[in-house]
C-alpha atoms as a PDB file:
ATOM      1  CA  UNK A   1       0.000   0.000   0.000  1.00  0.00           C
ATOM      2  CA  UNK A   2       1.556   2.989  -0.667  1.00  0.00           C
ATOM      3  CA  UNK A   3       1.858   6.480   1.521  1.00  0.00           C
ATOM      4  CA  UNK A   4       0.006   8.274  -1.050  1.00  0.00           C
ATOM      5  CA  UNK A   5      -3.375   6.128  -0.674  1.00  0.00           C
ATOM      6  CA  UNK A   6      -2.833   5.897   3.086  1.00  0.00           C
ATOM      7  CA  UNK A   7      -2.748  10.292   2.919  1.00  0.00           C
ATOM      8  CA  UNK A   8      -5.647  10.343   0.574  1.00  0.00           C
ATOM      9  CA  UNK A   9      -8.071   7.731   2.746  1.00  0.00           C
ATOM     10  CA  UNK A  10      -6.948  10.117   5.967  1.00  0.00           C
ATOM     11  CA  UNK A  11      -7.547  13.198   4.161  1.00  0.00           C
ATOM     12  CA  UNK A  12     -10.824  11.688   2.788  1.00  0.00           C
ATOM     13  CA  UNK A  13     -11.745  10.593   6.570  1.00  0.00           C
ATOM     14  CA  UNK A  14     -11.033  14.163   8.002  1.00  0.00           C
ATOM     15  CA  UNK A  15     -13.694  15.393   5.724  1.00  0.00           C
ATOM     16  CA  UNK A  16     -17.129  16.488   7.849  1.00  0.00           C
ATOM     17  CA  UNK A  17     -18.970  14.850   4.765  1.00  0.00           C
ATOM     18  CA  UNK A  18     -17.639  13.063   1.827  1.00  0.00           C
ATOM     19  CA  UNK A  19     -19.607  11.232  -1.756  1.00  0.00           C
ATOM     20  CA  UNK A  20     -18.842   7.781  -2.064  1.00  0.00           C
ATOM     21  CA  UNK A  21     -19.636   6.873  -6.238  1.00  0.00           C
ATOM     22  CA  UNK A  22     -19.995   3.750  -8.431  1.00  0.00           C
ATOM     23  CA  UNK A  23     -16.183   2.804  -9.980  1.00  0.00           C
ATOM     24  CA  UNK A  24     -17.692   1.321 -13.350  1.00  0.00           C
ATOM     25  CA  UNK A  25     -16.080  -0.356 -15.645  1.00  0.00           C
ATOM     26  CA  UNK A  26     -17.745  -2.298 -18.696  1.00  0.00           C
ATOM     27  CA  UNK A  27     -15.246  -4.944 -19.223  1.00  0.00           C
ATOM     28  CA  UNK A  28     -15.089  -5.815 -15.656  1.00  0.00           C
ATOM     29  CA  UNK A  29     -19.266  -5.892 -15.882  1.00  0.00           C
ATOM     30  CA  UNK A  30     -19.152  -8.453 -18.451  1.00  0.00           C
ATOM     31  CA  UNK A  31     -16.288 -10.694 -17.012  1.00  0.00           C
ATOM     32  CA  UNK A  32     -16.854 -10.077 -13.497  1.00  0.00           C
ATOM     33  CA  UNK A  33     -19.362 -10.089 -10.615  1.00  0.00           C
ATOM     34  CA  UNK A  34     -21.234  -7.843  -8.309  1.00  0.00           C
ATOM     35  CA  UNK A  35     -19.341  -6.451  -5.660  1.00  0.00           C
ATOM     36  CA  UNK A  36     -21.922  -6.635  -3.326  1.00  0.00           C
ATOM     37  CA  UNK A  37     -21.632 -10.734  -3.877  1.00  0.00           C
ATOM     38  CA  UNK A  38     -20.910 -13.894  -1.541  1.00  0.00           C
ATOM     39  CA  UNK A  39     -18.258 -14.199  -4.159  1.00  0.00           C
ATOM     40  CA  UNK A  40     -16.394 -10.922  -3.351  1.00  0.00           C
ATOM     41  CA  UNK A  41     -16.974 -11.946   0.476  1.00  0.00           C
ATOM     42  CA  UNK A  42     -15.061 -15.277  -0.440  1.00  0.00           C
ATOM     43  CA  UNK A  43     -12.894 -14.574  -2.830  1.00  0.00           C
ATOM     44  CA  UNK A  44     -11.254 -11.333  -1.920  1.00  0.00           C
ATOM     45  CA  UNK A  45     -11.035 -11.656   1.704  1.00  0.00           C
ATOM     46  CA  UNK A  46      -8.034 -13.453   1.862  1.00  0.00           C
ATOM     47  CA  UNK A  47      -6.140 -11.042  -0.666  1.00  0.00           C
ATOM     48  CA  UNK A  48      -7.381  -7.322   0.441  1.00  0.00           C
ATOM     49  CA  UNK A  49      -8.240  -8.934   4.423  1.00  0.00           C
ATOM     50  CA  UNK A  50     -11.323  -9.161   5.920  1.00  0.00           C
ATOM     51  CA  UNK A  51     -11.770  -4.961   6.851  1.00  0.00           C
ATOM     52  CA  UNK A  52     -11.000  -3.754   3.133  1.00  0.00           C
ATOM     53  CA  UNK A  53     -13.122  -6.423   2.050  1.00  0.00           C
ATOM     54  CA  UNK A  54     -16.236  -5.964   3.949  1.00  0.00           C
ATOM     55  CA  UNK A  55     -16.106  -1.841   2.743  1.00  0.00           C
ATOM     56  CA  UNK A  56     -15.419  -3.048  -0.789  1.00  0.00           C
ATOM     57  CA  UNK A  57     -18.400  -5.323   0.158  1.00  0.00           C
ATOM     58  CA  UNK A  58     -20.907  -2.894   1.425  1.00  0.00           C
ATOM     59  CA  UNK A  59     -19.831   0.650  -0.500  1.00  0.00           C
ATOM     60  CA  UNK A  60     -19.918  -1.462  -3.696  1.00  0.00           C
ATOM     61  CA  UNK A  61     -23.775  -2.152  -3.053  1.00  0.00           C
ATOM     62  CA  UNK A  62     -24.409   1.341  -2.061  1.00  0.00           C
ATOM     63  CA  UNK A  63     -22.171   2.362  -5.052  1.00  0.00           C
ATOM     64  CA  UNK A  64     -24.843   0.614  -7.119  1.00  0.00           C
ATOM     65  CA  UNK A  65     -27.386   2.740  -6.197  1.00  0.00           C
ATOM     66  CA  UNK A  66     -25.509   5.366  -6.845  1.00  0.00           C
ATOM     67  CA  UNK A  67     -24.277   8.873  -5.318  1.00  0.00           C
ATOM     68  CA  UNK A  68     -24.504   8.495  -1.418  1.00  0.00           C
ATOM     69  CA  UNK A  69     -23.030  11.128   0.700  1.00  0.00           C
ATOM     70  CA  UNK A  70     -21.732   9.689   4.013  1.00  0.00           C
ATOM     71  CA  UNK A  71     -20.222  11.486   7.400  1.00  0.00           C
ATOM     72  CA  UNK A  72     -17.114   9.667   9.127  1.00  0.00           C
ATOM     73  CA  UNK A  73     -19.227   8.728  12.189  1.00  0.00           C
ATOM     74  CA  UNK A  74     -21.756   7.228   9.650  1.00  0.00           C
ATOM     75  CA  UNK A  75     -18.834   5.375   8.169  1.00  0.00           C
ATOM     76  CA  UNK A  76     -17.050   4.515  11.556  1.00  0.00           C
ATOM     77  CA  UNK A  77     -20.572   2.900  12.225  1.00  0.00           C
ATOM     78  CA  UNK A  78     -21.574   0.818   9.752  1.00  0.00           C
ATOM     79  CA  UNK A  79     -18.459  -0.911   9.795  1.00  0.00           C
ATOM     80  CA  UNK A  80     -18.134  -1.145  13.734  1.00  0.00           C
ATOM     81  CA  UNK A  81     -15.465   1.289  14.493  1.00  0.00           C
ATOM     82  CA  UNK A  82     -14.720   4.003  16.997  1.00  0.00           C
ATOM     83  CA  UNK A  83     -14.957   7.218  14.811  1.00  0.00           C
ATOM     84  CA  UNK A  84     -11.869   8.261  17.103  1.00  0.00           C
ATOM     85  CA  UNK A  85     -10.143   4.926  18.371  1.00  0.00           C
ATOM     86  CA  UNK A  86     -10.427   3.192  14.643  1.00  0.00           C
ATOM     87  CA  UNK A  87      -9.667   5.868  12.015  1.00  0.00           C
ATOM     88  CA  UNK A  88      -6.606   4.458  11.027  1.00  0.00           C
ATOM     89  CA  UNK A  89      -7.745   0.554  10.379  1.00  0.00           C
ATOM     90  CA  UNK A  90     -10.485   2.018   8.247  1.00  0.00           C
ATOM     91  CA  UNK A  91      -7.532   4.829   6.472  1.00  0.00           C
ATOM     92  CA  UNK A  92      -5.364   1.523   5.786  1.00  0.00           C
ATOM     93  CA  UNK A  93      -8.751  -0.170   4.797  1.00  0.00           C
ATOM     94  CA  UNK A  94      -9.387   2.509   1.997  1.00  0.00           C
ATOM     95  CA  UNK A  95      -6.078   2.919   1.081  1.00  0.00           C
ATOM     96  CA  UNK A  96      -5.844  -0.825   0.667  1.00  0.00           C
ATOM     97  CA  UNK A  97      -8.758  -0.791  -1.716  1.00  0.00           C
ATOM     98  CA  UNK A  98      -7.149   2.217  -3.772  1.00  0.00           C
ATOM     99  CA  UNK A  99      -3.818  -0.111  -3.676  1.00  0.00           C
ATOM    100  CA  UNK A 100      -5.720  -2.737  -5.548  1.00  0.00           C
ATOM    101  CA  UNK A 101      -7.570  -0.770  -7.817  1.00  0.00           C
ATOM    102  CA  UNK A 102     -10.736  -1.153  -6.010  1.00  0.00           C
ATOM    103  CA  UNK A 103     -11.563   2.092  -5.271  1.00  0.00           C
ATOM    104  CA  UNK A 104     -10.201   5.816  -5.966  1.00  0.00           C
ATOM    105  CA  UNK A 105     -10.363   8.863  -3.994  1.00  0.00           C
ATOM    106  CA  UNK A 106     -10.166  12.129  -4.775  1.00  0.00           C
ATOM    107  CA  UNK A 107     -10.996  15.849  -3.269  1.00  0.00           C
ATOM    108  CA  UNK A 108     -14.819  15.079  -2.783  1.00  0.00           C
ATOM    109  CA  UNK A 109     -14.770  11.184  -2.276  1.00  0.00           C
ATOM    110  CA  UNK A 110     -14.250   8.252  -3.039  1.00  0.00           C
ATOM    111  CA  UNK A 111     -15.200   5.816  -6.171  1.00  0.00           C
ATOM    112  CA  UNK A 112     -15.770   2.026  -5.283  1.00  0.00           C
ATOM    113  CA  UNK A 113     -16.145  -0.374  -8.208  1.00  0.00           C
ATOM    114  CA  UNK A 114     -19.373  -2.275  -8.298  1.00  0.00           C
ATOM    115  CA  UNK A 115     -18.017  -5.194 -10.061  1.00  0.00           C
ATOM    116  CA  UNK A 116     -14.816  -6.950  -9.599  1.00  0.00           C
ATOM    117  CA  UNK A 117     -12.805  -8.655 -12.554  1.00  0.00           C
ATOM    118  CA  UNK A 118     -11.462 -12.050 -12.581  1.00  0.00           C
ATOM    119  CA  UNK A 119      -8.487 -11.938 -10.398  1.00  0.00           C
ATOM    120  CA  UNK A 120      -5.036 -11.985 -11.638  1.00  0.00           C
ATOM    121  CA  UNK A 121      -3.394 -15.345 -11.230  1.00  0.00           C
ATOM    122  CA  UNK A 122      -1.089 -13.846  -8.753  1.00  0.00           C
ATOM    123  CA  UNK A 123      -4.149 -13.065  -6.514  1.00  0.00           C
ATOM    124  CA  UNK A 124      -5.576 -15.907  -7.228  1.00  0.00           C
ATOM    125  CA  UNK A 125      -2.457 -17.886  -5.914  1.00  0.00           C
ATOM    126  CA  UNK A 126      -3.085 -16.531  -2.440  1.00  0.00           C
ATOM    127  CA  UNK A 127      -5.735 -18.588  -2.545  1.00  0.00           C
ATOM    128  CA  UNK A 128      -6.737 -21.657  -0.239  1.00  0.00           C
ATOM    129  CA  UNK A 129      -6.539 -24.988  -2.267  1.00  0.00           C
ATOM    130  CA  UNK A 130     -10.677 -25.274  -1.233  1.00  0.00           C
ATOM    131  CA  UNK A 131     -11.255 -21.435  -2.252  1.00  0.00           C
ATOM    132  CA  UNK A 132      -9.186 -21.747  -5.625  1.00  0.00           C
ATOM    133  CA  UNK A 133     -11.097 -24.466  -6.248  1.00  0.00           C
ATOM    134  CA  UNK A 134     -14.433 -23.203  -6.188  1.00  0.00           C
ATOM    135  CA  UNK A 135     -12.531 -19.950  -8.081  1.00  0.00           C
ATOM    136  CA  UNK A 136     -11.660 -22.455 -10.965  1.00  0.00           C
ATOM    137  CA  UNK A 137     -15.148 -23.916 -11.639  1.00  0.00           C
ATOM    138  CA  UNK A 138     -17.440 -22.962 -13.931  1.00  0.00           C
ATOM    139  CA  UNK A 139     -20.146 -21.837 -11.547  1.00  0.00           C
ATOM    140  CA  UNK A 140     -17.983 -19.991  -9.529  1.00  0.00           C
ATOM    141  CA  UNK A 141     -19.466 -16.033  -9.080  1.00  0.00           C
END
């Protein structure tokens, strides 16, 4: 993760209000599957870690929907953390997400992709034998 993100997700944190957007990206669409999936829950959880991955989770849904503006203390709240006591696990969350081209943030927000891609082969290497399985088949997502 690099400083840059980590700055941006505090910056974007010390905001009274920020937007949080849909990250959309048609060839992703096609190939991938909703963020807001059991898949992404399964899947991503062992490569971004279970914080990053239950934001990506729940801000891609929202993201859906479109436009939602959000307060720190809302965000500290859905996701079960002290506004004060937790802002940096949820700065290293974001940044995380930005790291892995999850999400972006910029002066006004942040934009979280609704869909994820297939993963790269050297995410899905990190991969349990039992999860990498169930990657591999055809149902999978």
């Amino acid at each position: 993760m690099s400083n840059q993100a980590l700055d941006e997700a505090r910056l974007l944190l010390g905001h009274p209000r920020f937007t949080v957007r849909p990250l959309r990206d048609e060839l992703v669409e096609a190939h991938g599957w909703p963020t807001a999936s059991d898949a992404t829950l399964a899947f991503l959880c062992p490569i971004l870690g279970p914080s990053a991955t239950i934001i990506l989770h729940r801000l891609g849904g929202y993201a859906t929907e479109g436009d939602s503006v959000w307060t720190p203390s809302e965000f500290a709240a859905t996701f079960g953390l002290g506004h004060d006591e937790h802002t940096a696990l949820a700065a290293r969350s974001l940044a995380r997400l930005v790291s892995f081209s999850m999400a972006r943030i910029d002066s006004t927000g942040i934009a979280v992709r609704t869909h994820v891609g297939p993963l790269p082969e050297r995410w899905a290497a990190r991969l349990p034998a039992y999860l990498l399985d169930a990657y591999r088949s055809p149902t999978a997502a």
